[in-house]
N, C-alpha and C. Protein backbone atom coordinates (compact mmCIF):
# COMPACT_ATOMS: atom_id res chain seq x y z
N UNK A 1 7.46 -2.98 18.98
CA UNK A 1 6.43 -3.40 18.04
C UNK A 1 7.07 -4.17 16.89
N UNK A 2 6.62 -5.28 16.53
CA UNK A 2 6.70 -6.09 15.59
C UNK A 2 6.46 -5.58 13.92
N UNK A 3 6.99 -5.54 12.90
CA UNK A 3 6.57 -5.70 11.77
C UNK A 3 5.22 -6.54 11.70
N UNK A 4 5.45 -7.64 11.85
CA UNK A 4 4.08 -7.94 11.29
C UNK A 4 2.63 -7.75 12.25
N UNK A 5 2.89 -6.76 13.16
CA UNK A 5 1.86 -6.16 13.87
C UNK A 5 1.69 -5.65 13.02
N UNK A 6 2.58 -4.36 12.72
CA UNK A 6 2.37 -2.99 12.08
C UNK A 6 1.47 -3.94 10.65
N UNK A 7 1.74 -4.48 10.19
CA UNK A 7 1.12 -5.35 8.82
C UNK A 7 -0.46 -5.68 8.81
N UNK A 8 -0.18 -6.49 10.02
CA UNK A 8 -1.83 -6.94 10.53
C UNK A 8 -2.60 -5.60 10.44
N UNK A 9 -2.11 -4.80 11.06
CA UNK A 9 -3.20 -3.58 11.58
C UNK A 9 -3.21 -3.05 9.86
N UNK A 10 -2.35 -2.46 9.36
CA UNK A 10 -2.59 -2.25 7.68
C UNK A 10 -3.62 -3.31 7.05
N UNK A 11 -3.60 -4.42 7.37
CA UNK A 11 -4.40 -5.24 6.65
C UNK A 11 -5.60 -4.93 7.61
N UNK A 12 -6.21 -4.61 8.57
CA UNK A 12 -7.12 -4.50 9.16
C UNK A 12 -7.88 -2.74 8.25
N UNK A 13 -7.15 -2.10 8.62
CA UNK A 13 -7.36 -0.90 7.75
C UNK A 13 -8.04 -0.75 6.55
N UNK A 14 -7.48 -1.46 5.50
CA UNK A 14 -7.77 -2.08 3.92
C UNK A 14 -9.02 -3.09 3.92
N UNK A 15 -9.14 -3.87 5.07
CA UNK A 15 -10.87 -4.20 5.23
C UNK A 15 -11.95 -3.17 5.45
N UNK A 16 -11.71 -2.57 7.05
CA UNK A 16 -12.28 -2.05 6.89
C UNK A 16 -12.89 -0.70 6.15
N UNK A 17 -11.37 0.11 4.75
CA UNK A 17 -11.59 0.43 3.79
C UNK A 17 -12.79 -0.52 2.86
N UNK A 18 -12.23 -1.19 2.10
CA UNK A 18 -13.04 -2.06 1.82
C UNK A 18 -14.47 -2.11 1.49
N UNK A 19 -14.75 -2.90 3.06
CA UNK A 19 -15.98 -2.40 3.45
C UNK A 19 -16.75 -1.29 3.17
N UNK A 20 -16.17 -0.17 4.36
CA UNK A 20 -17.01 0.91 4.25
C UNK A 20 -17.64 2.14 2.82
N UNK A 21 -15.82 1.98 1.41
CA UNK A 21 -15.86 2.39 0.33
C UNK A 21 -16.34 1.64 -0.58
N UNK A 22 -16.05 0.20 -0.86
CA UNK A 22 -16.18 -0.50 -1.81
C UNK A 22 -17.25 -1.13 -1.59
N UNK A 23 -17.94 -2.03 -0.74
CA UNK A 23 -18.78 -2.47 -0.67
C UNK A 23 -18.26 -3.73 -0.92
N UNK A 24 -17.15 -4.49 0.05
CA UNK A 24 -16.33 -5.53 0.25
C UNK A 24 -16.19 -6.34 -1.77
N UNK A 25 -15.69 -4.76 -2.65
CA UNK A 25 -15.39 -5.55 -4.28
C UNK A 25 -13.90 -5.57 -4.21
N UNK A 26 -13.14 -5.29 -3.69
CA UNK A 26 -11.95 -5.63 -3.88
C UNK A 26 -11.25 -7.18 -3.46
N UNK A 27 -10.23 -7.30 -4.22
CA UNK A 27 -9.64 -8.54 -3.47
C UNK A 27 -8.66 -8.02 -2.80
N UNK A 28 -8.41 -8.59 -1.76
CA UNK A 28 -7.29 -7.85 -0.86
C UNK A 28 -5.88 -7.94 -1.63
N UNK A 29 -4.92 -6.93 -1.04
CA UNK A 29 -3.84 -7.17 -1.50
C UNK A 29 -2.63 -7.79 -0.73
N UNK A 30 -1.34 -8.17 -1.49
CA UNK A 30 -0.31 -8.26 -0.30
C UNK A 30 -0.02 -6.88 0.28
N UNK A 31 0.08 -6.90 1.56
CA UNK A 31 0.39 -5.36 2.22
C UNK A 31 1.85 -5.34 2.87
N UNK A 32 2.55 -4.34 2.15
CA UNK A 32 4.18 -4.45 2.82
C UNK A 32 4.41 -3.03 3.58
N UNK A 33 5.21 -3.10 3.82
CA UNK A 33 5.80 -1.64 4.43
C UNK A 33 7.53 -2.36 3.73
N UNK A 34 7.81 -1.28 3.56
CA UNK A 34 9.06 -0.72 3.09
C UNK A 34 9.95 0.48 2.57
N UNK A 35 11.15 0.24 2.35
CA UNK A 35 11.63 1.63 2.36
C UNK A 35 11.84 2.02 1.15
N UNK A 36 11.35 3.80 0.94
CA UNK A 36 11.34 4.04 -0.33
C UNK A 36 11.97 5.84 -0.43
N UNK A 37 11.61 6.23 -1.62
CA UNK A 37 12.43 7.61 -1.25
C UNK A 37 11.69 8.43 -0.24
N UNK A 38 11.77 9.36 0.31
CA UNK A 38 11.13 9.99 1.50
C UNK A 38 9.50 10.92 0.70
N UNK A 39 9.96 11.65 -0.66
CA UNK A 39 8.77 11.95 -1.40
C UNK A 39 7.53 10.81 -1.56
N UNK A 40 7.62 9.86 -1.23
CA UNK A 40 6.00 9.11 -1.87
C UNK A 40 6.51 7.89 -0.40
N UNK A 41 4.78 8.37 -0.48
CA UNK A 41 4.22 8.00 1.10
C UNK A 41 3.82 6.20 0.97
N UNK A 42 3.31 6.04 0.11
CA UNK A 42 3.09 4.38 0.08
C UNK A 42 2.96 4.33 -2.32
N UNK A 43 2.36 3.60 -2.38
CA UNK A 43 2.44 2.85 -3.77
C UNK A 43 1.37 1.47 -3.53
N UNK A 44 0.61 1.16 -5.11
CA UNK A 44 0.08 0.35 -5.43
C UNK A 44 0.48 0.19 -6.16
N UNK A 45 0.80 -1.17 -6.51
CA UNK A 45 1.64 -1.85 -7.91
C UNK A 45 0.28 -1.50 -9.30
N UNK A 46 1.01 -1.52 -10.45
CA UNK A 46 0.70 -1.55 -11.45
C UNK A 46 -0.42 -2.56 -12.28
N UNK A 47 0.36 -3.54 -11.58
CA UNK A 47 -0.24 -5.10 -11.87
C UNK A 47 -0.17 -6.29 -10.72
N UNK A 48 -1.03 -6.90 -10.85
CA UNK A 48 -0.79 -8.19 -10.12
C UNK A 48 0.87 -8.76 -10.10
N UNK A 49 1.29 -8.52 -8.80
CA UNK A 49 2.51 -9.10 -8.88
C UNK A 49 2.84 -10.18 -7.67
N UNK A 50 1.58 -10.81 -7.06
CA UNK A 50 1.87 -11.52 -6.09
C UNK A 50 1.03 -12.84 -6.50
N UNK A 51 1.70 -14.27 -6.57
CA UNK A 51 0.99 -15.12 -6.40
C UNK A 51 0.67 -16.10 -5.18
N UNK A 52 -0.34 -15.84 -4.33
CA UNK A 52 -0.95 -16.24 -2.85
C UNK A 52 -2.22 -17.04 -3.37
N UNK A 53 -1.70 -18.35 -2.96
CA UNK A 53 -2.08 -19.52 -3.01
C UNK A 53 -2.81 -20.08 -4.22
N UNK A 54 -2.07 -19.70 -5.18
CA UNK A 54 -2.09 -20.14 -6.77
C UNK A 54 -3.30 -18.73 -7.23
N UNK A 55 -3.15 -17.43 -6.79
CA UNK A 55 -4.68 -16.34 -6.92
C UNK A 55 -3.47 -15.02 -7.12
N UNK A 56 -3.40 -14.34 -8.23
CA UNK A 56 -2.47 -13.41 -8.60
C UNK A 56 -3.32 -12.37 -7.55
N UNK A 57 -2.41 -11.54 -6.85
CA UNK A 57 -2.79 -10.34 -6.51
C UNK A 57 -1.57 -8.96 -6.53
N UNK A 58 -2.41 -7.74 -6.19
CA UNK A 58 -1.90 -6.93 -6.41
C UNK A 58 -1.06 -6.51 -5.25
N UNK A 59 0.00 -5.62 -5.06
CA UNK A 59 0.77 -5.03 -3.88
C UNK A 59 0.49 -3.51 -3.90
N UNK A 60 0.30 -3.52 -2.19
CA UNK A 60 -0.06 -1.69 -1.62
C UNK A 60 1.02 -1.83 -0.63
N UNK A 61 1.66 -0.76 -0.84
CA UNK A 61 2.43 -0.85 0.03
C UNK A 61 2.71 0.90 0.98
N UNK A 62 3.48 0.64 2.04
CA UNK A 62 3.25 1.91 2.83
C UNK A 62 4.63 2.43 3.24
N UNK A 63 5.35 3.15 2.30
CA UNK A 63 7.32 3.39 2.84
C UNK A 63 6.72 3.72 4.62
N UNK A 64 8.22 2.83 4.91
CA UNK A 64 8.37 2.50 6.45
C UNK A 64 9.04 3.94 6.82
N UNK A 65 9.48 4.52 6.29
CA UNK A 65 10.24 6.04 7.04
C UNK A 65 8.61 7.01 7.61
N UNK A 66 7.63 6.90 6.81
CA UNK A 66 6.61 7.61 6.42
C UNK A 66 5.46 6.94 7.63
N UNK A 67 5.76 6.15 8.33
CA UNK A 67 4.73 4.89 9.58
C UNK A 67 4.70 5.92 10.98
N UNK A 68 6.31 7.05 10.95
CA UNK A 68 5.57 7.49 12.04
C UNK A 68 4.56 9.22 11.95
N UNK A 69 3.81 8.97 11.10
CA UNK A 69 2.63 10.22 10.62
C UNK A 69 1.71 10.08 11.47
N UNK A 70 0.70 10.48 11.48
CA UNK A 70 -0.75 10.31 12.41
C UNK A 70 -1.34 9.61 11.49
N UNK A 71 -2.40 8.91 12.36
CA UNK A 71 -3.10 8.07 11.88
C UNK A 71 -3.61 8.49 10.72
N UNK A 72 -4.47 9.71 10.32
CA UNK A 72 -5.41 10.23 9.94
C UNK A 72 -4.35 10.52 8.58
N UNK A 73 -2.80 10.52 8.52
CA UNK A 73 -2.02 10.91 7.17
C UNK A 73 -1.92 9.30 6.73
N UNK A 74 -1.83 8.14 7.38
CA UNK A 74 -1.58 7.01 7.06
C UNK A 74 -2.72 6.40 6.77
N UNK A 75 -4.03 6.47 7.04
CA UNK A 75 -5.24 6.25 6.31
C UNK A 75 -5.49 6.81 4.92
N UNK A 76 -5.21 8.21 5.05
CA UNK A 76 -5.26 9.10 3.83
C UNK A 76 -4.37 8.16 2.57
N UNK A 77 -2.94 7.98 3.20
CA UNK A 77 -2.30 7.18 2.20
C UNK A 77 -3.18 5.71 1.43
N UNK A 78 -3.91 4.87 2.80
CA UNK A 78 -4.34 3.81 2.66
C UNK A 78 -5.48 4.33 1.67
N UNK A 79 -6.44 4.65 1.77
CA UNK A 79 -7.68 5.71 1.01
C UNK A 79 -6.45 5.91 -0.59
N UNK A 80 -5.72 6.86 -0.42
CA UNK A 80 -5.38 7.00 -1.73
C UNK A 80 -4.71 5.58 -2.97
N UNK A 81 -4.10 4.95 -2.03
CA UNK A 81 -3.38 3.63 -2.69
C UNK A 81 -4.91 2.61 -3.05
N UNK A 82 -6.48 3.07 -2.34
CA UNK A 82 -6.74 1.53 -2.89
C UNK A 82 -7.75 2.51 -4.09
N UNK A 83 -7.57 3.58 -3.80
CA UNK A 83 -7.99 4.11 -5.13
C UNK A 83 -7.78 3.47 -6.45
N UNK A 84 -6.11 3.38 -6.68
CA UNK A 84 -5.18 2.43 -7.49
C UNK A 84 -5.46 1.35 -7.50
N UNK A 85 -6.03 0.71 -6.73
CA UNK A 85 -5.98 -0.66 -6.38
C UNK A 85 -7.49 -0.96 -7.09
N UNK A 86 -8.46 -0.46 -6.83
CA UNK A 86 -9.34 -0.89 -7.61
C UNK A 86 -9.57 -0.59 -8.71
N UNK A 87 -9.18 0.85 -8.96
CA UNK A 87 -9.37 1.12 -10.65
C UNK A 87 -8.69 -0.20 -11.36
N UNK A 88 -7.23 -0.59 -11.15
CA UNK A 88 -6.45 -1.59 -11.42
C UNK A 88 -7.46 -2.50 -11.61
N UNK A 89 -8.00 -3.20 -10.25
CA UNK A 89 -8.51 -4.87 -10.52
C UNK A 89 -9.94 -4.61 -11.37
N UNK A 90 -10.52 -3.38 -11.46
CA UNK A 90 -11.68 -2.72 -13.00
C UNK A 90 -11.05 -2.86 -14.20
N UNK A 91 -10.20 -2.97 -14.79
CA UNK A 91 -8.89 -2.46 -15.80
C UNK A 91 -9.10 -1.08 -16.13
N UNK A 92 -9.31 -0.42 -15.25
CA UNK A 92 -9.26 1.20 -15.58
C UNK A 92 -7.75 1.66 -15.13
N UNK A 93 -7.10 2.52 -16.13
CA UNK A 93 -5.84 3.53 -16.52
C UNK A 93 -6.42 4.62 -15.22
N UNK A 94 -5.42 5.05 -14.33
CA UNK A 94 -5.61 6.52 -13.43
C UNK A 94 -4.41 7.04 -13.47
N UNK A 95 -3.06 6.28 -13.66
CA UNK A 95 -2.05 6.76 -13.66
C UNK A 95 -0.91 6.39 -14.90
N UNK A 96 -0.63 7.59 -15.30
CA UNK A 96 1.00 6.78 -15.92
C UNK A 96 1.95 6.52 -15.79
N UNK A 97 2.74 6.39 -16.16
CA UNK A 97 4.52 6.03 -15.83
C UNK A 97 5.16 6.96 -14.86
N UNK A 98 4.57 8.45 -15.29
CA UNK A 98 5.12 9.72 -14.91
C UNK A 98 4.75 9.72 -13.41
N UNK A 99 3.80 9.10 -12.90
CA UNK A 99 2.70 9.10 -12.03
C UNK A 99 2.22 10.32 -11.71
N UNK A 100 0.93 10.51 -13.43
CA UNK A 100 0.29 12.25 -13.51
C UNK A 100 -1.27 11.29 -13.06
N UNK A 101 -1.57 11.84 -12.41
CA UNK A 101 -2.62 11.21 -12.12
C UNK A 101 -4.25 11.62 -12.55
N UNK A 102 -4.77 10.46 -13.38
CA UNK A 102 -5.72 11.76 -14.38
C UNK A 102 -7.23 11.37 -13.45
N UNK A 103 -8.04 11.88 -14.80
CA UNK A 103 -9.21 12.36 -14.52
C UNK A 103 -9.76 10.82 -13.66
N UNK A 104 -9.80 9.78 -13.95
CA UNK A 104 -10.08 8.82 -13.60
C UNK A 104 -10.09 8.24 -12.42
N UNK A 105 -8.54 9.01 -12.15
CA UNK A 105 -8.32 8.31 -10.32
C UNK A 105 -8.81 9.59 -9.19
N UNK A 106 -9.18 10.90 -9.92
CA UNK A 106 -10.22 11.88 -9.04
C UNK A 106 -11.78 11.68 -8.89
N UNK A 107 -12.29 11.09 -10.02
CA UNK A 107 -13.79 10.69 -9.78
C UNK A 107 -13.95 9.51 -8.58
N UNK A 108 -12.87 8.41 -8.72
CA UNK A 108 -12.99 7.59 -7.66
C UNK A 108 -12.36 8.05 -6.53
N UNK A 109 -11.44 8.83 -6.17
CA UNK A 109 -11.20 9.62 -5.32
C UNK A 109 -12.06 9.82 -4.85
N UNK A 110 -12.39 10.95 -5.40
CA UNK A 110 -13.80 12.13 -4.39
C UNK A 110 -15.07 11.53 -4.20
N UNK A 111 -15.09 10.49 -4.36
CA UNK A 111 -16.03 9.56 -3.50
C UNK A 111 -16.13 8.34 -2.71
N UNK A 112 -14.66 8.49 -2.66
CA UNK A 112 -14.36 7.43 -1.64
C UNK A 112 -13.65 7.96 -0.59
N UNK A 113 -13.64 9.03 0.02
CA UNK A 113 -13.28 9.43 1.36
C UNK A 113 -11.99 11.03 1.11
N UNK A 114 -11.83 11.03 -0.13
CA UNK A 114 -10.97 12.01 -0.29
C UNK A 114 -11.38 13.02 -1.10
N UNK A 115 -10.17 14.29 -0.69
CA UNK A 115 -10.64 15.52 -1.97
C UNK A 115 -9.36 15.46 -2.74
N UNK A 116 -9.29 15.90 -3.93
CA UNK A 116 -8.31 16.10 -4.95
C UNK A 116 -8.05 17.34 -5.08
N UNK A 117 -6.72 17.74 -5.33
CA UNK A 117 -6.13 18.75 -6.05
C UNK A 117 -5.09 18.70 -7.14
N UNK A 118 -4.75 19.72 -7.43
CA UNK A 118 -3.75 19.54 -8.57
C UNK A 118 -2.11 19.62 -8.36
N UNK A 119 -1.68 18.80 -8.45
CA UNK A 119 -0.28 18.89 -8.26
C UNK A 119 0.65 19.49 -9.92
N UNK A 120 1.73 20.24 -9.61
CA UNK A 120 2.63 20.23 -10.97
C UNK A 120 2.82 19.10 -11.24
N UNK A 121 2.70 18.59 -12.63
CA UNK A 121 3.42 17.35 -13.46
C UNK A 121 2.76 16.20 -12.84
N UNK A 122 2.20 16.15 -12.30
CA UNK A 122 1.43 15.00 -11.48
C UNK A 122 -0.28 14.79 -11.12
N UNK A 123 -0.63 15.42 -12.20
CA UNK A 123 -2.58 15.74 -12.29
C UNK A 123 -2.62 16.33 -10.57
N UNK A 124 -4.02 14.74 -10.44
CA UNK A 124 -4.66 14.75 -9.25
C UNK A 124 -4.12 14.42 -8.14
N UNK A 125 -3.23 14.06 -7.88
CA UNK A 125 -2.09 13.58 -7.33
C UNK A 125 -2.40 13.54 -5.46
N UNK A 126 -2.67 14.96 -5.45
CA UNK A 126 -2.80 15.69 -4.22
C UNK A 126 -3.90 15.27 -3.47
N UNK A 127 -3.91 14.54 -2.58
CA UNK A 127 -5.36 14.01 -1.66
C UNK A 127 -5.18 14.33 -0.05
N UNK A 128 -6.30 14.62 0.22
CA UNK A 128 -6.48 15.31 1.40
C UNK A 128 -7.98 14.12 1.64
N UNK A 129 -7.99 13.80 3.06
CA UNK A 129 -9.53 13.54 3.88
C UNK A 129 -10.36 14.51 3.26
N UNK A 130 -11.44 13.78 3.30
CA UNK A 130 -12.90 14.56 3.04
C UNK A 130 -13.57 14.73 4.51
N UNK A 131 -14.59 15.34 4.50
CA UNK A 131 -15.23 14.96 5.90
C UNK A 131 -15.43 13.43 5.81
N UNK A 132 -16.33 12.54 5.57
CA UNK A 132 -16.35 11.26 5.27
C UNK A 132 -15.09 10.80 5.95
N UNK A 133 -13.80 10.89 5.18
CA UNK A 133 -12.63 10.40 5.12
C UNK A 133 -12.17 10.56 6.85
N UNK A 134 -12.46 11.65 6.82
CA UNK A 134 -12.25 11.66 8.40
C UNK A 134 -13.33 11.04 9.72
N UNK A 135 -14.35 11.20 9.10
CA UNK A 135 -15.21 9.86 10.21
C UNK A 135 -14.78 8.45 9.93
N UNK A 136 -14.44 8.54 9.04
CA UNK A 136 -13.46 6.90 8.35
C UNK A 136 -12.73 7.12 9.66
N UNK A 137 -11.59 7.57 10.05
CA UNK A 137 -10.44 7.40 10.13
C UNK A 137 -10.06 7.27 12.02
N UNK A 138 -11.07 8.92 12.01
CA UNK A 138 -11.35 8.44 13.68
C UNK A 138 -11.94 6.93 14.04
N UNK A 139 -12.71 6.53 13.33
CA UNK A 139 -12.91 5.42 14.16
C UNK A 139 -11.94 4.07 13.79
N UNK A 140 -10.92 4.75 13.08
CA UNK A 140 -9.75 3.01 13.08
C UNK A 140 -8.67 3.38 14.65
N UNK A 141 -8.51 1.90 14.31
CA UNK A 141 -7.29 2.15 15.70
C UNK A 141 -5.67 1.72 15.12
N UNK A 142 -4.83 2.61 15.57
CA UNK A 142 -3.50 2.15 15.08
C UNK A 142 -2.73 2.21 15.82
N UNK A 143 -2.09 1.09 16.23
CA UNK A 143 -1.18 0.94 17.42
C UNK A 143 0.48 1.80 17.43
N UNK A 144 0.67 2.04 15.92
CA UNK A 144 2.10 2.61 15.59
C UNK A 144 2.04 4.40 15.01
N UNK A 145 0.65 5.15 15.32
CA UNK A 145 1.13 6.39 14.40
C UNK A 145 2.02 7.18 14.86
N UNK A 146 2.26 8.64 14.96
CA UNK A 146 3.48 9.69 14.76
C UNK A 146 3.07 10.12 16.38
N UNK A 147 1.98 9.77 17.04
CA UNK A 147 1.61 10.40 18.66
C UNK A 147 2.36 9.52 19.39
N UNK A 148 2.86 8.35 19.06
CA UNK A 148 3.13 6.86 19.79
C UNK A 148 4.57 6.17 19.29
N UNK A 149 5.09 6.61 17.75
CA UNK A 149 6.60 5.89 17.78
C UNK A 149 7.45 6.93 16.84
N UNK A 150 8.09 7.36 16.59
CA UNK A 150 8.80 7.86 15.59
C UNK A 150 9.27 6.99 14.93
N UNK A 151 9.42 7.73 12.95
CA UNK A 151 9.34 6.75 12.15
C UNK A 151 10.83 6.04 11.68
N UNK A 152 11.83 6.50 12.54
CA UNK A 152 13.30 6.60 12.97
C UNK A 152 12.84 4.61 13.94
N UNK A 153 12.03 4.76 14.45
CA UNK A 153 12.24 3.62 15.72
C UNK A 153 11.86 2.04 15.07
N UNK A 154 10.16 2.85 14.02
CA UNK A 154 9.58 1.52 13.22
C UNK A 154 10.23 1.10 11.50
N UNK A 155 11.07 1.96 11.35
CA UNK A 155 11.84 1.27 10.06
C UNK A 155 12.61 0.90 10.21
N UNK A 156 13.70 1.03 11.71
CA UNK A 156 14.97 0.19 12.25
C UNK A 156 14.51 -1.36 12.19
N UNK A 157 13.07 -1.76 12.64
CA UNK A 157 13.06 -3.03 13.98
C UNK A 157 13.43 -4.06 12.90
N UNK A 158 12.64 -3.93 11.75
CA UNK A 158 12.87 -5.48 10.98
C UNK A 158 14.09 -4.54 9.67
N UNK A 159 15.14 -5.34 9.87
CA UNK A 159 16.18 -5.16 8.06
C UNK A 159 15.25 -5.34 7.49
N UNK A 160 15.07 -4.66 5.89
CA UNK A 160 14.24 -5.72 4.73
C UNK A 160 14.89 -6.61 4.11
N UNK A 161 14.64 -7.91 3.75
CA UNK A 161 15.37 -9.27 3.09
C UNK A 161 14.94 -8.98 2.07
N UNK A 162 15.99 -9.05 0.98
CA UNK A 162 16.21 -9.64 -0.60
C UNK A 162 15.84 -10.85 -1.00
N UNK A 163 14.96 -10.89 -1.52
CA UNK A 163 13.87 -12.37 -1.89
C UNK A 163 14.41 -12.22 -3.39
N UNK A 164 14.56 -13.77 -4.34
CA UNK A 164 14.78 -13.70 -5.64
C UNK A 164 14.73 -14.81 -6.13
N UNK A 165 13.55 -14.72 -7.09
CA UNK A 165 13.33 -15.81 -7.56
C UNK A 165 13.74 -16.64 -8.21
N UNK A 166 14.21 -17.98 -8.01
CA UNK A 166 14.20 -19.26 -8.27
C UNK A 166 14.21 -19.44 -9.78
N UNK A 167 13.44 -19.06 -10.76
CA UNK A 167 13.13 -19.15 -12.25
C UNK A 167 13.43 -18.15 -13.01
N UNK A 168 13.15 -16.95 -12.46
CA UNK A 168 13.58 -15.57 -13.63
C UNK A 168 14.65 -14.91 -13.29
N UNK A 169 14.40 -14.82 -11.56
CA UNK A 169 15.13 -13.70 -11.24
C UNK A 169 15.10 -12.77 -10.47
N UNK A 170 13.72 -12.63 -10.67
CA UNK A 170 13.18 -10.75 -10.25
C UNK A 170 13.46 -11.25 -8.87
N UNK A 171 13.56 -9.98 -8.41
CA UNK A 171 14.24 -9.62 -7.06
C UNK A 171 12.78 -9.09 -6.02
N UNK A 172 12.47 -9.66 -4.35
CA UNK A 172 12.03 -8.00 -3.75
C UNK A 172 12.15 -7.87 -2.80
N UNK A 173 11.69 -7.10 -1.98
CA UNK A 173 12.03 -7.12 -0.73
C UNK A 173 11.27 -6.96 0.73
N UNK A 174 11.42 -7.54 1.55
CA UNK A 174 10.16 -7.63 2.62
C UNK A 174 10.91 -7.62 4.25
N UNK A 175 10.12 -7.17 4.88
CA UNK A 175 10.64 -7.64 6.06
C UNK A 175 10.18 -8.56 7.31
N UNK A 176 10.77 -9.86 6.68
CA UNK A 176 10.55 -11.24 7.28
C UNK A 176 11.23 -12.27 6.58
N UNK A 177 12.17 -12.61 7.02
CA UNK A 177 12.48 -13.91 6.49
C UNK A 177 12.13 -15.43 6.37
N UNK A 178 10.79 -15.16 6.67
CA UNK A 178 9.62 -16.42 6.85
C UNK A 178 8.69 -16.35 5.92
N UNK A 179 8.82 -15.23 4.67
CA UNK A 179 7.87 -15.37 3.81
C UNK A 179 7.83 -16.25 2.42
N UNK A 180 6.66 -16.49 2.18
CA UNK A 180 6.62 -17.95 1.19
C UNK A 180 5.69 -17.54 0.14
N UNK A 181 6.53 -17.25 -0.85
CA UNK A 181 5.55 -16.46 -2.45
C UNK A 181 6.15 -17.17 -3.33
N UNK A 182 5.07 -17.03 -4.32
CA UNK A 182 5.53 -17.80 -5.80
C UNK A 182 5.44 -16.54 -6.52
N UNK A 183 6.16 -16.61 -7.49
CA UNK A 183 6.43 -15.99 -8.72
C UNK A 183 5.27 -15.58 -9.50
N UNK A 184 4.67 -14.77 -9.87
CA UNK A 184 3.56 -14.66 -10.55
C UNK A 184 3.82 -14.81 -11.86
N UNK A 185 5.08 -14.46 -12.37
CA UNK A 185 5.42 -14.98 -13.91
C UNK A 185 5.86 -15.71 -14.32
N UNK A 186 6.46 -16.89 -13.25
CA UNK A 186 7.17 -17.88 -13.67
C UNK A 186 6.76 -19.43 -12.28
N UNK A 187 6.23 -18.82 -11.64
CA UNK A 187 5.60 -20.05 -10.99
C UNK A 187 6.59 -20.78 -9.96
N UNK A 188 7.54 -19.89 -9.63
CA UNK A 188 9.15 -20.48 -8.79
C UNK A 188 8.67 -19.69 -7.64
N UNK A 189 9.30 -20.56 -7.00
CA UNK A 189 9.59 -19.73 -5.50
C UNK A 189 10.53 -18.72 -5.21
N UNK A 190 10.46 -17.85 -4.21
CA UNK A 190 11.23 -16.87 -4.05
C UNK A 190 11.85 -16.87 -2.74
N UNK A 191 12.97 -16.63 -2.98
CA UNK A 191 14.25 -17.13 -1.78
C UNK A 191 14.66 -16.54 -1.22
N UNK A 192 15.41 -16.30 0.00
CA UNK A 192 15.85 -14.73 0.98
C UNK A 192 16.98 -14.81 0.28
N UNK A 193 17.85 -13.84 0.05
CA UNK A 193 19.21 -13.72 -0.21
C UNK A 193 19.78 -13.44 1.40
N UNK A 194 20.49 -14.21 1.95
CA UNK A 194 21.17 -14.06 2.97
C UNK A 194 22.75 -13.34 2.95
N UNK A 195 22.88 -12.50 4.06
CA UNK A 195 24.01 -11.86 4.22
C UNK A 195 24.89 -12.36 4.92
């Protein structure tokens, strides 16, 4: 299996999220997989940090160690990240630095396919499927979950490349060396660092 299968189908996911929660208000995001510490399952950026085709958007992303779960834990993730994702493009606060997750990102939670609990040091943190969440989920299809690859097999296939931009600096990382982004803060292109 390809990376940018595994991508497509994430971006297929996040529509039909979308759709079925939002009522097609979000703007999509860039969707990566990559590697992160083994504690946190995916991440939504803070802010718009992608510029696709002169239109700032935001990044969701899904750690690649964490791809071989069941479907139904990798939706849950998808469900919890666009939580973030839209409070964000609302300018509504759900999380802080600490990532305690407050009252804000449980109201949109628990009605968009998930239940909340309380984590130590980390509010609401804790999301589980709702019923909802789970008629969501049975009906997606995912060609890569934890019944079909181990997550040992789908974070080997693609290295991630060191991209760095042209004008500032900032650094990131993806896996494809065919990708073509501009800078959202400085309007430069961003370059593979080759090994």
């Amino acid at each position: 299996m390809e990376m940018s299968k595994v991508i497509k189908e994430l971006e297929g996911v996040f529509d039909a999220i979308n759709k079925e929660f939002y009522n097609n208000e979000m703007k999509r995001p860039v969707i990566t997989v990559q590697s992160g510490r083994r504690s946190v399952l995916g991440w939504c950026s803070s802010r718009e940090r992608w510029n696709a085709d002169g239109t700032k958007v935001y990044e969701v992303n899904i750690v690649a160690e964490n791809l071989g779960r069941s479907k139904e834990e990798i939706i849950e993730t998808m469900l919890h990240e666009c939580v973030h994702l839209y409070n964000g493009q609302r300018g509504v606060s759900d999380c802080g630095p600490t990532q305690y997750h407050n009252k804000n990102f449980k109201e949109v939670a628990e009605s968009h396919g998930l239940t909340v609990s309380r984590m130590k040091n980390r509010g609401f943190a804790c999301t589980k499927l709702n019923e909802v969440g789970k008629k969501f989920a049975n009906k997606q299809k995912l060609s890569f979950d934890g019944s079909r690859i181990s997550s040992e097999k789908i974070s080997t296939y693609e290295k991630p490349v060191t991209y760095i931009c042209s004008g500032c600096g900032r650094k990131i990382r993806f896996h494809n060396y065919k990708l073509n982004v501009i800078c959202g803060d400085c309007n430069k292109k961003f370059e593979p660092i080759l090994n």
